[in-house]
Structures are given as structure tokens and as C-alpha cells.
Protein backbone atom coordinates (compact mmCIF):
# COMPACT_ATOMS: atom_id res chain seq x y z
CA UNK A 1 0.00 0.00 0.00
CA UNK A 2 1.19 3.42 -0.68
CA UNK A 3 2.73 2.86 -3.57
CA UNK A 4 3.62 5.29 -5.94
CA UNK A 5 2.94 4.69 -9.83
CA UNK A 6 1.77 6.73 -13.26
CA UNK A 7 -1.22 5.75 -14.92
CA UNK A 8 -0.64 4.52 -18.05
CA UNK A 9 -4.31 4.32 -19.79
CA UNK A 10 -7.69 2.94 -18.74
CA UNK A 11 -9.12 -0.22 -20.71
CA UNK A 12 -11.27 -0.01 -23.91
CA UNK A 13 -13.43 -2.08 -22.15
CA UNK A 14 -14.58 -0.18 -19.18
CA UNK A 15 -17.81 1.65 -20.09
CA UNK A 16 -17.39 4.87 -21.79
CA UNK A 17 -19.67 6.50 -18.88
CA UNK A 18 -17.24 5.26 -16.61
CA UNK A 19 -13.83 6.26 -18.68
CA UNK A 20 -15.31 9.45 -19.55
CA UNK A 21 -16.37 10.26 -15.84
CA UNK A 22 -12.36 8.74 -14.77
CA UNK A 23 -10.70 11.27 -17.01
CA UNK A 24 -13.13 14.44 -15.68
CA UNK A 25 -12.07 13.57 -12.30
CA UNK A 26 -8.30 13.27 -13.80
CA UNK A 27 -7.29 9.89 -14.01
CA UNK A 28 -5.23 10.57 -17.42
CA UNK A 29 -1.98 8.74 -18.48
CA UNK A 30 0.55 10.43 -16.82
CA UNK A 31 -0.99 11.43 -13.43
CA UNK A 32 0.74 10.19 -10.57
CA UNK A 33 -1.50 7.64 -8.48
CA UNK A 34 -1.57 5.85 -5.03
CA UNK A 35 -3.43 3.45 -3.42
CA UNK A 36 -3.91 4.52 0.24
CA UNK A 37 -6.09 1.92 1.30
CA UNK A 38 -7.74 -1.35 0.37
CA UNK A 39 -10.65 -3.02 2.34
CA UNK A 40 -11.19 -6.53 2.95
CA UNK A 41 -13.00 -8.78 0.60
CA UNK A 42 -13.11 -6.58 -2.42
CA UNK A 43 -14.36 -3.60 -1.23
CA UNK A 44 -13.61 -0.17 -2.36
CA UNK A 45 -10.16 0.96 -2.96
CA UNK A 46 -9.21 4.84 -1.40
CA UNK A 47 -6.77 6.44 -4.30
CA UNK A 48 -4.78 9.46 -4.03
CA UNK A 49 -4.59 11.49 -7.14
CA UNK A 50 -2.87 14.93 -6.47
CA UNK A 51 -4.82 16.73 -3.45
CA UNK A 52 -7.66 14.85 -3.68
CA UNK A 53 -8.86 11.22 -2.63
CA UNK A 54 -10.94 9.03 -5.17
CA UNK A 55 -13.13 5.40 -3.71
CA UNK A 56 -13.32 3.16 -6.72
CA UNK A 57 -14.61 -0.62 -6.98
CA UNK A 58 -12.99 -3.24 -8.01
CA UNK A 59 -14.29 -2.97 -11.24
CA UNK A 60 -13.30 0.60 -11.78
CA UNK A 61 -9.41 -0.26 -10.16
CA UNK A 62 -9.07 -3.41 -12.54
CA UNK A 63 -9.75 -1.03 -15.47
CA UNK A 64 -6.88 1.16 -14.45
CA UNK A 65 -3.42 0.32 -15.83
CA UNK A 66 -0.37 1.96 -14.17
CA UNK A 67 3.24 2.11 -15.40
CA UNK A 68 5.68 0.68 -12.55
CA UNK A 69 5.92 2.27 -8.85
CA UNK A 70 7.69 5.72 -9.25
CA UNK A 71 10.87 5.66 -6.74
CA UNK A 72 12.50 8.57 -5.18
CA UNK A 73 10.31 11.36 -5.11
């Protein structure tokens, strides 16, 4: 947890509702993303994206590909 990493796109196959909705809230390649906390059994995932903290399923957080963990800074 707490890992650092850059999104690198979100899947074609996520709903364009969903992927449109994603990139007004600024989940773009590029953006620097953590996961601050996971809950048990598949539960909602807490991300930090800049200032601001985003609770996505596990449906949403599967359809989010990052780049590796960003180190040292």
C-alpha cells in the first residue's frame, strides 16, 4: 500500500460512462496515483490522485493500468 505509480491508460473495455467520468475527475496517463487503502474482501479501494482522494470498486481499479511504482520522489 502506498505505492507510488503513473497511470498509463484505462481499458477499452470499461464503459465509456465510466472512462469518460475517470478522465473528468483526472485519471489521465501520466498522473501520478496511489493506493492509500484497500478493504477486505473486495471492497472499495481509497486512491490518491494529487490533493484529492478518489473510492473506486474493483471494477473501476481493474480497469486502471499503471506504469511501474515511481521511486524517489
Amino acid at each position: 500500500m502506498n505505492g507510488r505509480a503513473i497511470i498509463d491508460s484505462i481499458s477499452e473495455n470499461l464503459d465509456d460512462k465510466y472512462r469518460q467520468r475517470l478522465r473528468d475527475l483526472g485519471v489521465v496517463a501520466g498522473e501520478e496515483i496511489s493506493c492509500v487503502r484497500r478493504t477486505a474482501l473486495g471492497g472499495p479501494r481509497v486512491y490518491q490522485l494529487r490533493h484529492s482522494l478518489f473510492s473506486f470498486d474493483h471494477e473501476i481499479s481493474e480497469n486502471i493500468f499503471i506504469k511501474d511504482d515511481v521511486r524517489g520522489s
